[in-house]
N, C-alpha and C. Protein backbone atom coordinates (compact mmCIF):
# COMPACT_ATOMS: atom_id res chain seq x y z
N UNK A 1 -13.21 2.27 13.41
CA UNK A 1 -12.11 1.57 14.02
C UNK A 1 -10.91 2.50 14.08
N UNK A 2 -10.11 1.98 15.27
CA UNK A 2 -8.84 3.41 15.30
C UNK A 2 -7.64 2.51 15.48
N UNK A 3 -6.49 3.08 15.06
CA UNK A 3 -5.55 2.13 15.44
C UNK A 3 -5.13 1.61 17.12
N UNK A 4 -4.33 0.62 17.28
CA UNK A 4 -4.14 0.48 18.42
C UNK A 4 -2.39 0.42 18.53
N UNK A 5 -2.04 0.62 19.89
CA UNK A 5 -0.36 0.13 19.99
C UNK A 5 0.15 1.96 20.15
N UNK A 6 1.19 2.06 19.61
CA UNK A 6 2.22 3.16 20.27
C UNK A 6 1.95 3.93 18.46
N UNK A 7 1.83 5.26 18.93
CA UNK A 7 1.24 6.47 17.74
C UNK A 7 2.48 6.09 17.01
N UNK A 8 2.07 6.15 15.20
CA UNK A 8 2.73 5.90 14.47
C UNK A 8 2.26 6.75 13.29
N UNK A 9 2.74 7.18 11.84
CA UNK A 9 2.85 7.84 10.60
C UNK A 9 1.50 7.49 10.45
N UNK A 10 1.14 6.14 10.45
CA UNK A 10 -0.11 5.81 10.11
C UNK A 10 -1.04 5.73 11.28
N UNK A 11 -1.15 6.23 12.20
CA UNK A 11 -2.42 6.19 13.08
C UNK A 11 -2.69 8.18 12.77
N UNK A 12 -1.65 8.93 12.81
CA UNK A 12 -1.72 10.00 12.02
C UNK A 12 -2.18 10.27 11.03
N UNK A 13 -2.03 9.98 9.84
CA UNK A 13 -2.33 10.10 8.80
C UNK A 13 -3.91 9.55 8.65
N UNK A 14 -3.97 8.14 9.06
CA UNK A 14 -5.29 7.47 8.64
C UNK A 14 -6.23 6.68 9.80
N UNK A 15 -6.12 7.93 11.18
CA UNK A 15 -6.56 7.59 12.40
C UNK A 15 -7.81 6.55 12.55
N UNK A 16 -8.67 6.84 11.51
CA UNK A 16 -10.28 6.38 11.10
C UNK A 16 -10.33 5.86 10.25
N UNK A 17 -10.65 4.62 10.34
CA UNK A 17 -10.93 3.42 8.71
C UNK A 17 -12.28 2.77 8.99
N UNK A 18 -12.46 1.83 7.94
CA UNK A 18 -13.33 1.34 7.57
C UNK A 18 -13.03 -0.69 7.91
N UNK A 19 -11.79 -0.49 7.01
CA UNK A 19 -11.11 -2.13 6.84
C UNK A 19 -9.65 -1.70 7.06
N UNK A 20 -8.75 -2.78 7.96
CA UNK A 20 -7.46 -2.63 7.68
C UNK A 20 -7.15 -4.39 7.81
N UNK A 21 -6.32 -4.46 7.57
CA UNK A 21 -5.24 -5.60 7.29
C UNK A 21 -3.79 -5.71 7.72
N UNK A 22 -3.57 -6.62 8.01
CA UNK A 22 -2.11 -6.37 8.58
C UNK A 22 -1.36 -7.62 8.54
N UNK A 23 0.24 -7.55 7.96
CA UNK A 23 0.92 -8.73 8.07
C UNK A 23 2.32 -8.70 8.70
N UNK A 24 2.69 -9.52 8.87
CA UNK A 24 4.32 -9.83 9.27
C UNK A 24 5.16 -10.81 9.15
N UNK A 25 6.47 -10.54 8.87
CA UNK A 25 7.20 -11.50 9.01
C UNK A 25 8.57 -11.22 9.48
N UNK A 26 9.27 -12.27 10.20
CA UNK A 26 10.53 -12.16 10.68
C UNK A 26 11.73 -12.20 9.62
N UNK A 27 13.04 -11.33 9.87
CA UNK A 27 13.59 -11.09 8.60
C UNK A 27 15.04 -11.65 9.17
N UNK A 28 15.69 -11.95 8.90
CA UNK A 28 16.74 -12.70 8.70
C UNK A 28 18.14 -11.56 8.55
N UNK A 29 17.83 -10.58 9.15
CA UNK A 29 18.37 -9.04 8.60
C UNK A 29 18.74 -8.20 9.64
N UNK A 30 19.41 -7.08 9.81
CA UNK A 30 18.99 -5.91 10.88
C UNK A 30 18.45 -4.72 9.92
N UNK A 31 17.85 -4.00 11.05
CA UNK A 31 16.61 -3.31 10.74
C UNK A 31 17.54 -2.51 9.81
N UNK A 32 18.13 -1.64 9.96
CA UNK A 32 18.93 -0.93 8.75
C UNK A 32 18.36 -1.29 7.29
N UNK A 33 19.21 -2.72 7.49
CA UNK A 33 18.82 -3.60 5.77
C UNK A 33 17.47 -3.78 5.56
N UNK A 34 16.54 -3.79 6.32
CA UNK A 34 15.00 -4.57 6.04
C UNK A 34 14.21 -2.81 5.62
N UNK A 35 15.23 -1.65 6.40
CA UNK A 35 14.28 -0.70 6.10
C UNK A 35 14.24 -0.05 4.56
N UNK A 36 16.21 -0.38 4.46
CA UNK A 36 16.44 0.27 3.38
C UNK A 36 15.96 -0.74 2.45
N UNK A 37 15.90 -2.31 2.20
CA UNK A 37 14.66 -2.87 1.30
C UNK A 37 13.41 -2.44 0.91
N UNK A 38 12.80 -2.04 2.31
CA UNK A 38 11.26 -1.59 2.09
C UNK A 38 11.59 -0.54 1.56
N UNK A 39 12.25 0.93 1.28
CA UNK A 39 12.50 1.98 1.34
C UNK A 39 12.56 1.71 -0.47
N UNK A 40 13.22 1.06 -0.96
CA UNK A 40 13.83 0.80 -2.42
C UNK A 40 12.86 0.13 -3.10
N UNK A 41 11.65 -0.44 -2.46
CA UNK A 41 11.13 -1.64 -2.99
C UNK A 41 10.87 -1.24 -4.46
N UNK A 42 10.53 -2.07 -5.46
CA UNK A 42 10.50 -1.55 -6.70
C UNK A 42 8.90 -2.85 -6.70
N UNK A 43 7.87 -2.30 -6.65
CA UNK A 43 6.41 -3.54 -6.64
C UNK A 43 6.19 -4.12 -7.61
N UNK A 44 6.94 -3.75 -8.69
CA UNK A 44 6.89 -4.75 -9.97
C UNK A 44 7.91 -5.91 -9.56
N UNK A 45 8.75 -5.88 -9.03
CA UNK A 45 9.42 -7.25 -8.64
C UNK A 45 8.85 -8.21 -7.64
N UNK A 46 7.27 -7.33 -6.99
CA UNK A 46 6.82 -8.42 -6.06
C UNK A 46 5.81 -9.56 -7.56
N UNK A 47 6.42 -10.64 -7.05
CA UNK A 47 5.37 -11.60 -8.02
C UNK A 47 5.00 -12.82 -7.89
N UNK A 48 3.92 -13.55 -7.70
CA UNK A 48 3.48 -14.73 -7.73
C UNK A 48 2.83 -14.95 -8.19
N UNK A 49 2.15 -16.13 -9.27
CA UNK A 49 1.12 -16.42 -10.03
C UNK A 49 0.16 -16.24 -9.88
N UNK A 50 -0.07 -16.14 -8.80
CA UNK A 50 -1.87 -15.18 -8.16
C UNK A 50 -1.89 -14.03 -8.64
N UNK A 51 -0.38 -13.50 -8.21
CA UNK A 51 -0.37 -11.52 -8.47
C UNK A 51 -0.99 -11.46 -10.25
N UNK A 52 0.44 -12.39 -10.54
CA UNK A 52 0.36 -11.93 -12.09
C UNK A 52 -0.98 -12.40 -12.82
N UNK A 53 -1.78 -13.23 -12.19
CA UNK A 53 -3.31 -13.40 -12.93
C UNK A 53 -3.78 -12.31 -12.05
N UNK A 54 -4.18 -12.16 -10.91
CA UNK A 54 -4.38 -10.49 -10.71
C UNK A 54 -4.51 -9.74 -11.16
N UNK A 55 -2.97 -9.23 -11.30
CA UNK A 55 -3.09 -7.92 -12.65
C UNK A 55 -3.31 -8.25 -14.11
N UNK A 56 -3.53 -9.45 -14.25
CA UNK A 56 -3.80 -9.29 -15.79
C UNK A 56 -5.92 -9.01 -15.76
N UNK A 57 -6.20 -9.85 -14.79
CA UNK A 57 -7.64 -9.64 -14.25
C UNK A 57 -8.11 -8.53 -14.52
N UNK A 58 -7.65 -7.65 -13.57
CA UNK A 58 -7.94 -6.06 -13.09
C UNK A 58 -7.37 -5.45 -14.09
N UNK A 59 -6.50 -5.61 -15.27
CA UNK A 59 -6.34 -4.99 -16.13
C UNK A 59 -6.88 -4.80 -17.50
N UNK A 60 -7.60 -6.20 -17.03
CA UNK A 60 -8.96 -6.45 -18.66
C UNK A 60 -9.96 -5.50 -19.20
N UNK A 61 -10.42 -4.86 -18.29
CA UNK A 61 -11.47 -3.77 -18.70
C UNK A 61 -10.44 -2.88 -19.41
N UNK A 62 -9.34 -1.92 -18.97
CA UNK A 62 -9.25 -1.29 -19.85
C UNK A 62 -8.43 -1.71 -21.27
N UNK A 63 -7.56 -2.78 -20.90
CA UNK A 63 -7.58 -3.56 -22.16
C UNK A 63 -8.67 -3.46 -23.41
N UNK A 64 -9.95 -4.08 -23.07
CA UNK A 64 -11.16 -4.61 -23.82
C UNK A 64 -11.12 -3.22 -24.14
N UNK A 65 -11.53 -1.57 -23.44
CA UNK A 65 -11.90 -0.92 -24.18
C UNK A 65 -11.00 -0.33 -24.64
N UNK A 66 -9.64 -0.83 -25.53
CA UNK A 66 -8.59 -0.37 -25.75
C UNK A 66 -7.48 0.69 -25.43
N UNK A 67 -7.63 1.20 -24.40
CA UNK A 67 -6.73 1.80 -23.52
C UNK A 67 -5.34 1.01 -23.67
N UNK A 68 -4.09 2.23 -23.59
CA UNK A 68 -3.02 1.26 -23.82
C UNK A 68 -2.70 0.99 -22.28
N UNK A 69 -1.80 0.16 -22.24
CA UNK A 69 -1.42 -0.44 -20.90
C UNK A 69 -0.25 0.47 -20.68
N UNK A 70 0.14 1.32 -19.22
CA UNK A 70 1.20 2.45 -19.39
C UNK A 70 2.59 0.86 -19.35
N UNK A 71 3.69 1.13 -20.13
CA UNK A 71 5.06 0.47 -19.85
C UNK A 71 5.49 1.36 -18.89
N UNK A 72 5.76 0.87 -17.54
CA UNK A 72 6.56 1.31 -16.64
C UNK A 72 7.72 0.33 -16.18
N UNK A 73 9.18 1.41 -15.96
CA UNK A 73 10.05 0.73 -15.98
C UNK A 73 10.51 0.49 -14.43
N UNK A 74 9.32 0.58 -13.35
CA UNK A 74 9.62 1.05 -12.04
C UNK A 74 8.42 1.02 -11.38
N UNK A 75 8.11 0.56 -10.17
CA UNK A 75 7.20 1.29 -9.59
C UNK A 75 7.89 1.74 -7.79
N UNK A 76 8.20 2.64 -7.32
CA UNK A 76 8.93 2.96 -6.35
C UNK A 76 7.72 4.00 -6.17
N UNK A 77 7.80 4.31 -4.18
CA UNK A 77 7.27 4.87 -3.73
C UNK A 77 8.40 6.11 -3.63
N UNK A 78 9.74 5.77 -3.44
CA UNK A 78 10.58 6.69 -3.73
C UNK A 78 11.56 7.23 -5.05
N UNK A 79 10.33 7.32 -6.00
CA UNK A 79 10.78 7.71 -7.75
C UNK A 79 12.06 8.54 -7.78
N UNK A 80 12.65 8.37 -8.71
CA UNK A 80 13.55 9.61 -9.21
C UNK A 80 13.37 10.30 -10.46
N UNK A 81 13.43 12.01 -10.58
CA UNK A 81 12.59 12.23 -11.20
C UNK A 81 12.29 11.47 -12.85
N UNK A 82 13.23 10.57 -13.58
CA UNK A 82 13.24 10.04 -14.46
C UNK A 82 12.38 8.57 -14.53
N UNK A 83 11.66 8.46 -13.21
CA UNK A 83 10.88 7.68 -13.31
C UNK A 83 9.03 7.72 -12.36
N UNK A 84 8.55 6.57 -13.14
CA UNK A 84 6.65 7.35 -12.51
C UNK A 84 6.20 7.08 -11.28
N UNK A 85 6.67 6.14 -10.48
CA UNK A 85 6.69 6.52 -8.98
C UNK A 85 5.24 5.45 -9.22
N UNK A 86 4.81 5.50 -8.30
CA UNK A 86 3.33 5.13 -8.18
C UNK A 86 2.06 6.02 -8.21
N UNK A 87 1.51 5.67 -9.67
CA UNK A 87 0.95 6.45 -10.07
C UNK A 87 -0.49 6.40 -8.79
N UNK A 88 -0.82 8.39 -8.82
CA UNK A 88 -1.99 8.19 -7.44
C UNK A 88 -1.73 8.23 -6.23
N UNK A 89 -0.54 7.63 -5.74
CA UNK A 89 0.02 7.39 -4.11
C UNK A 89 1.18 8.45 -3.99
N UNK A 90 1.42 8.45 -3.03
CA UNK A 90 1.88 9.90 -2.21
C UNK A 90 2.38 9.07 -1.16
N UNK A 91 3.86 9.25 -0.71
CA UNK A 91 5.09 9.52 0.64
C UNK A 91 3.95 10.23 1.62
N UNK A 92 3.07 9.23 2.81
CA UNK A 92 3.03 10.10 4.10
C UNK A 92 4.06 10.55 4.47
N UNK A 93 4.71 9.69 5.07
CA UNK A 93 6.19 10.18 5.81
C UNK A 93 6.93 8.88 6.04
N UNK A 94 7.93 9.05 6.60
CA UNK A 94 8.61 8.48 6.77
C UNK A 94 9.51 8.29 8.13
N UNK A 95 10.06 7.89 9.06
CA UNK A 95 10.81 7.36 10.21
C UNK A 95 12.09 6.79 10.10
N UNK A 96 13.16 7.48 9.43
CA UNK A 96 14.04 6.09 9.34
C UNK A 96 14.40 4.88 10.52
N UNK A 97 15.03 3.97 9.41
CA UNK A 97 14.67 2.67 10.64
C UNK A 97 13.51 2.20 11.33
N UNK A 98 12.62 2.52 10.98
CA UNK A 98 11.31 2.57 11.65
C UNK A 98 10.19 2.37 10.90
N UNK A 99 9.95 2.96 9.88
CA UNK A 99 8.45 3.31 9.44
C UNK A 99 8.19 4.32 8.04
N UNK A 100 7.48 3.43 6.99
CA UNK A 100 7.80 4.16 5.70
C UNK A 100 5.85 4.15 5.39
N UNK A 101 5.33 5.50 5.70
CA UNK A 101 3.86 5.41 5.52
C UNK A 101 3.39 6.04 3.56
N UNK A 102 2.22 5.25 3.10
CA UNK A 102 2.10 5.84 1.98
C UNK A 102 0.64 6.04 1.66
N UNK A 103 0.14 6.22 1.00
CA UNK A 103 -1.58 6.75 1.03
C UNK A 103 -1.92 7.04 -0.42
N UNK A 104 -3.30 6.81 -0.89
CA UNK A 104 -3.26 7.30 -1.96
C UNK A 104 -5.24 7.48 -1.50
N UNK A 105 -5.91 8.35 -2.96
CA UNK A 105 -7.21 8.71 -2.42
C UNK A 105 -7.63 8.29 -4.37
N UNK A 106 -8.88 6.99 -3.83
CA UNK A 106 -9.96 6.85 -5.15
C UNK A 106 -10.62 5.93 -4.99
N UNK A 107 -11.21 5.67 -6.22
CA UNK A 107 -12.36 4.68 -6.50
C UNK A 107 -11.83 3.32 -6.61
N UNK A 108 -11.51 2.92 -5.47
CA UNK A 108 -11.01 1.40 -5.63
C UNK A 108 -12.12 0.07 -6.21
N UNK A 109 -13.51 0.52 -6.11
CA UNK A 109 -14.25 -0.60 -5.76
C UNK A 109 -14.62 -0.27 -6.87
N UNK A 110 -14.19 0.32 -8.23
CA UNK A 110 -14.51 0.65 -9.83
C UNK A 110 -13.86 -0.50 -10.49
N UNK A 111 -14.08 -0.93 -11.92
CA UNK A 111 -13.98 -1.97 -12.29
C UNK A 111 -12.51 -1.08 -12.98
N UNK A 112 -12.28 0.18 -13.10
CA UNK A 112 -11.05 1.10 -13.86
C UNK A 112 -11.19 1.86 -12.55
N UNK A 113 -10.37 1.82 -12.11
CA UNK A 113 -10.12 2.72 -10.38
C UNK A 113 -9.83 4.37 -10.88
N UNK A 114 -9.93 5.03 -10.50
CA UNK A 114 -10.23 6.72 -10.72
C UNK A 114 -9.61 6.75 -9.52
N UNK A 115 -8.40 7.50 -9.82
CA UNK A 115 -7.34 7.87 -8.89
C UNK A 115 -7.87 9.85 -8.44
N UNK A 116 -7.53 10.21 -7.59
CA UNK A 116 -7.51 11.55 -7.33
C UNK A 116 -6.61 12.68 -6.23
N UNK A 117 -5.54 13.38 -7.23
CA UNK A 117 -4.22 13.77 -6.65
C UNK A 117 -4.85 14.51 -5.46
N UNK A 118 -4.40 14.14 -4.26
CA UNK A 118 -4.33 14.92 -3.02
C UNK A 118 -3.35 15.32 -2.40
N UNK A 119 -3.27 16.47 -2.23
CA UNK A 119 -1.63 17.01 -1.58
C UNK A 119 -1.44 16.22 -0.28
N UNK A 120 -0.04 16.29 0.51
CA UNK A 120 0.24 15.30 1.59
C UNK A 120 -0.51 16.83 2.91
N UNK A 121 -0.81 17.57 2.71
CA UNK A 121 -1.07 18.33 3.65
C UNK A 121 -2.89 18.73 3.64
N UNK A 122 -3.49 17.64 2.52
CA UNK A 122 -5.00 17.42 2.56
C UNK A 122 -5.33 15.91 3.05
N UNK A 123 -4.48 15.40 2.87
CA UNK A 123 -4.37 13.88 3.09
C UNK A 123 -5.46 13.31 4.17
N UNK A 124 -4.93 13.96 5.23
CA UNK A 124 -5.85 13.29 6.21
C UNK A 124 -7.13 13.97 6.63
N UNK A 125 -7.48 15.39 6.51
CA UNK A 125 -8.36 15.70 6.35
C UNK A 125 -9.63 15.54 5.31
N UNK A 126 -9.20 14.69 4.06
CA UNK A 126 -9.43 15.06 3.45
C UNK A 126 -11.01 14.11 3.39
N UNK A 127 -12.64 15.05 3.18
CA UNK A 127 -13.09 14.12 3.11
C UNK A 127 -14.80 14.60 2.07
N UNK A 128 -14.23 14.84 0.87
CA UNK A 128 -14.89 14.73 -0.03
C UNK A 128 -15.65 13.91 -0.27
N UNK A 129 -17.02 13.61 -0.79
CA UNK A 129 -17.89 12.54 -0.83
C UNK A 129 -17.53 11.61 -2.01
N UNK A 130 -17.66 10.61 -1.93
CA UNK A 130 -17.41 9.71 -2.90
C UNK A 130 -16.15 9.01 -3.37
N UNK A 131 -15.21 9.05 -2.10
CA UNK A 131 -14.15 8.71 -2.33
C UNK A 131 -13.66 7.57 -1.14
N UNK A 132 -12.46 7.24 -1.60
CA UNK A 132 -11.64 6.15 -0.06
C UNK A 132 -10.37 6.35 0.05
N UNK A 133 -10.07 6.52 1.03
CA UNK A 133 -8.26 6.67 1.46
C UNK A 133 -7.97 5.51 2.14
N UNK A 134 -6.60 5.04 0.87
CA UNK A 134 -5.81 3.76 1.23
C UNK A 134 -4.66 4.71 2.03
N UNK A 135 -4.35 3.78 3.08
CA UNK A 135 -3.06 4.37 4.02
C UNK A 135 -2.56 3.01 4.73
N UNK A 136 -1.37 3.31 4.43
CA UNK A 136 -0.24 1.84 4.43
C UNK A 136 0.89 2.50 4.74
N UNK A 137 1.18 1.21 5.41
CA UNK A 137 3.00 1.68 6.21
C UNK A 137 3.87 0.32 6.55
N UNK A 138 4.93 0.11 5.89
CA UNK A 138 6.04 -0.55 6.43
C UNK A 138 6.74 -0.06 7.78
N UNK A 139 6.15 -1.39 9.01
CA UNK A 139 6.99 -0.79 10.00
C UNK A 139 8.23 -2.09 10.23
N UNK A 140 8.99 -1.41 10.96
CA UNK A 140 10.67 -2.72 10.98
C UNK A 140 10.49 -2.65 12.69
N UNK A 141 10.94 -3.82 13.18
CA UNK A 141 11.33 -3.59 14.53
C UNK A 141 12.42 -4.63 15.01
N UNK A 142 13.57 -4.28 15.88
CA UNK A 142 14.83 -5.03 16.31
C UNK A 142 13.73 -6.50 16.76
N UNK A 143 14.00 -7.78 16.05
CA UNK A 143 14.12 -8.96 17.01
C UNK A 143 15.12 -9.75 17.40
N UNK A 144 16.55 -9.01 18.30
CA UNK A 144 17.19 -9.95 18.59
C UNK A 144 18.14 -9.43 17.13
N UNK A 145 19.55 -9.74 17.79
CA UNK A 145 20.60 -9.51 17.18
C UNK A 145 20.91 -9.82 15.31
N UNK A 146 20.61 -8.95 14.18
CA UNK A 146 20.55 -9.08 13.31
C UNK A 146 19.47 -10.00 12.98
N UNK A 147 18.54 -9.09 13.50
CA UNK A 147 16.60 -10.14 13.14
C UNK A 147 15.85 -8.88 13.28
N UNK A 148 15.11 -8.74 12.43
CA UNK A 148 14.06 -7.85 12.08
C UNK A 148 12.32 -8.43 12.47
N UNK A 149 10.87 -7.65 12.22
CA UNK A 149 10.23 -8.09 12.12
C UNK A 149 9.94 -6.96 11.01
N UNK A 150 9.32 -6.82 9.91
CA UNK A 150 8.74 -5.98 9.06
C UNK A 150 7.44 -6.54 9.09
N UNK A 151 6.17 -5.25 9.15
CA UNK A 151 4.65 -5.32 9.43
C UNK A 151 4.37 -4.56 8.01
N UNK A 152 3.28 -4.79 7.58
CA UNK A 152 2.64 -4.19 6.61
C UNK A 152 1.37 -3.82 6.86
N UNK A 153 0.72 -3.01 7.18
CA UNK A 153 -0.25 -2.94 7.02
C UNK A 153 -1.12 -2.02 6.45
N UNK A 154 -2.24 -2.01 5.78
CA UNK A 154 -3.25 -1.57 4.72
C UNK A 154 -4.34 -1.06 6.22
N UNK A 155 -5.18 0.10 5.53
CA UNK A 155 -6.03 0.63 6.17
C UNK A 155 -6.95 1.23 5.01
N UNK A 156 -8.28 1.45 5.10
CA UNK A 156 -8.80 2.15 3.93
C UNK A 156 -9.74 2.88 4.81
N UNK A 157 -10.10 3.77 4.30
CA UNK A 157 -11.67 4.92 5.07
C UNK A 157 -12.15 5.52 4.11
N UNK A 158 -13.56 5.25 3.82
CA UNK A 158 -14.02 6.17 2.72
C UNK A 158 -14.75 7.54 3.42
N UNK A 159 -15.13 8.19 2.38
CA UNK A 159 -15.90 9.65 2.82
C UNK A 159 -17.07 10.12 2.98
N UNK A 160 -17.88 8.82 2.93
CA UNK A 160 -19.61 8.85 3.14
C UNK A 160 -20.11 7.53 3.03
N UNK A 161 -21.51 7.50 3.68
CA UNK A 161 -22.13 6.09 3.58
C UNK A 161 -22.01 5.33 2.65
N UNK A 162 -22.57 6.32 1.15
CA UNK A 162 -22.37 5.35 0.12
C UNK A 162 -21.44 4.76 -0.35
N UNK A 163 -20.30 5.66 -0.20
CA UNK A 163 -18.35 5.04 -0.21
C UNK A 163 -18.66 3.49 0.14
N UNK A 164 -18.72 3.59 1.59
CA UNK A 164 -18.56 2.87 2.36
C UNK A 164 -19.55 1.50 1.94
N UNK A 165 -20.59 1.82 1.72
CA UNK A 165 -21.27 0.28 1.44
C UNK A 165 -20.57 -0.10 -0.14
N UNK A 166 -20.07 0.34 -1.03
CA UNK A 166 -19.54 0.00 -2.13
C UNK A 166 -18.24 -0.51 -2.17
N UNK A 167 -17.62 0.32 -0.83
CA UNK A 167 -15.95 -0.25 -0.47
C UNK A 167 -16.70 -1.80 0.16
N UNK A 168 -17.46 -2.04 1.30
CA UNK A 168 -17.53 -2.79 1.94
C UNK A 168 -17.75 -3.99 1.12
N UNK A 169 -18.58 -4.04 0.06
CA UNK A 169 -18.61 -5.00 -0.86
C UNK A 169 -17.68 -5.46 -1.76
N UNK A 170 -16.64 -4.44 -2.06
CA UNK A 170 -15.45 -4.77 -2.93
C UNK A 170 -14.58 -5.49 -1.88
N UNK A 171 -14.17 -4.66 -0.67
CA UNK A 171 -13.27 -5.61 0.37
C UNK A 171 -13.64 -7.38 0.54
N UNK A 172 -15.18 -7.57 0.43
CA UNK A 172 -15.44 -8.80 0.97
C UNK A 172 -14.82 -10.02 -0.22
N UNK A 173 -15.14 -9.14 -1.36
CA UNK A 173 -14.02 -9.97 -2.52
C UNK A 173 -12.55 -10.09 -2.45
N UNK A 174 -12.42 -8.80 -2.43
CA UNK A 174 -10.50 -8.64 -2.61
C UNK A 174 -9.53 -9.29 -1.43
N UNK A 175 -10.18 -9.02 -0.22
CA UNK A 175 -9.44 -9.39 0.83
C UNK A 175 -8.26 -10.32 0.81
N UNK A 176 -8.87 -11.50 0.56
CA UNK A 176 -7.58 -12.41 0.37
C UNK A 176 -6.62 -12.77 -0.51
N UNK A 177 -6.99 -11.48 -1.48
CA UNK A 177 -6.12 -11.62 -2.56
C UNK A 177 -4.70 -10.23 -2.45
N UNK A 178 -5.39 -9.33 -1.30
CA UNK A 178 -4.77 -8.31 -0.47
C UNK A 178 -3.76 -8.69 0.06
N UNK A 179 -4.25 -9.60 0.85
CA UNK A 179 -3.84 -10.32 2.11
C UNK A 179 -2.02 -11.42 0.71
N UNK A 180 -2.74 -11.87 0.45
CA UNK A 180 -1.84 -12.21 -0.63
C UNK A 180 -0.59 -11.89 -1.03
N UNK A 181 -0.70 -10.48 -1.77
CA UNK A 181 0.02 -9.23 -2.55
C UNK A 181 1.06 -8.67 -1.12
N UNK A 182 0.21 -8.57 -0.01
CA UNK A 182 1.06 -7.68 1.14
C UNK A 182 2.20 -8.99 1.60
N UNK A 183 1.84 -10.37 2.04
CA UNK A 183 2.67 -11.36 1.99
C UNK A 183 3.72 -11.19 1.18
N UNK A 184 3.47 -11.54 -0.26
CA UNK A 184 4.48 -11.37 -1.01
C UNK A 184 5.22 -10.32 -1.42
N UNK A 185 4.89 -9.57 -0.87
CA UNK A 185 5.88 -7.87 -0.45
C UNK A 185 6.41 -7.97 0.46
N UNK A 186 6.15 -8.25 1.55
CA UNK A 186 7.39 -8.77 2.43
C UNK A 186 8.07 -9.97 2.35
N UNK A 187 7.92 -10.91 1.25
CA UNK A 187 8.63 -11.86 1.00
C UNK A 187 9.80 -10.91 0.49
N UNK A 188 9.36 -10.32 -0.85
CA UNK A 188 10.40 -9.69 -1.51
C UNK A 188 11.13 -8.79 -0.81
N UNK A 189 10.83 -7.62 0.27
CA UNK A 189 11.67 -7.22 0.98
C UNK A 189 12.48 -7.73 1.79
N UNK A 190 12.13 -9.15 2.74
CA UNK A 190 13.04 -10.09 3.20
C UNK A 190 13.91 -10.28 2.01
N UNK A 191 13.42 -10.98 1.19
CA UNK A 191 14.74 -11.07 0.21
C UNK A 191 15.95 -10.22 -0.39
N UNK A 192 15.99 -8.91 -0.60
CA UNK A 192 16.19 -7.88 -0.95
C UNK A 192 17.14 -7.13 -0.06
N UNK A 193 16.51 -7.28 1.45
CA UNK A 193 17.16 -7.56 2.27
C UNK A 193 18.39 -7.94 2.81
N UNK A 194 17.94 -9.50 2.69
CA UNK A 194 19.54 -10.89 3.28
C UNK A 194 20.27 -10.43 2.09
């Protein structure tokens, strides 16, 4: 599958997928404010009782085998160096006013996900066996005088058959709990926002 619509950070970066997803909502804002929200977002403030049984879910295995849980005081795609950024994910690029793309490369469909650092200039080439590239982008667009629309959307592509039938089976679970998490990220950036 390839993207469709007018070339963007993310049809660049993650031309070829497997699964993507996509959401929107109208913002109550001008694009300025909705970008510099998305731009700041901090994803520990996105939360709803789904999320937070979520992550306590997906966080049980390494719990059980006693792994400590990291305390982070932040999660920003745009860290400063006194803080951990999102651990794994990587700044595609960026558009101001426009378009904030981000990507990260691993074992999503692991019960403990195995992250693996890829420079932003292997990113899209990059296609080692046994792996999947998540590629996501906040886009903003003018609706009408101090009205925004902010899009989210998720894309994944793994790097061989077997990737792929193991992603394909994890997606058929996660999906709507995806679908979920990206909602309530643009809730919180609307909010953040006004």
């Amino acid at each position: 599958m390839t993207g469709a619509g007018p070339a963007d950070l993310l049809d660049a970066r993650l031309p070829t997928y497997d699964v993507a997803l996509t959401e929107h909502l109208t913002v109550e804002a001008d694009v300025p404010a909705v970008f510099q929200a998305a731009h700041d977002l901090d994803f520990l403030t996105v939360r709803t009782p789904l999320l937070a049984t979520a992550f306590f879910v997906r966080g049980l295995p390494a719990r059980l085998s006693g792994k400590p849980s990291p305390e982070l005081p932040a999660l920003r795609l745009f860290a400063d160096p006194s803080s951990s950024g999102l651990p794994g994910w990587l700044v595609l690029g960026e558009v101001p006013d426009r378009e904030i793309a981000f990507g990260a490369v691993g074992k999503f469909w692991q019960a403990d996900i195995e992250w693996h650092d890829v420079p932003l200039d292997r990113f899209t080439a990059f296609d080692e066996p046994g792996w999947g590239k998540i590629g996501c982008h906040f886009l903003i667009r003018a609706n009408g005088p101090g009205r925004s629309v902010v899009s989210y959307e998720c894309r994944t592509g793994t790097t061989d058959p077997e990737s792929r039938k193991k992603m394909m089976r994890y997606w058929w679970i996660i999906r709507p709990f995806v679908g979920h998490i990206m909602r309530a990220t643009l809730r919180t950036i609307a909010a953040d926002a006004r």
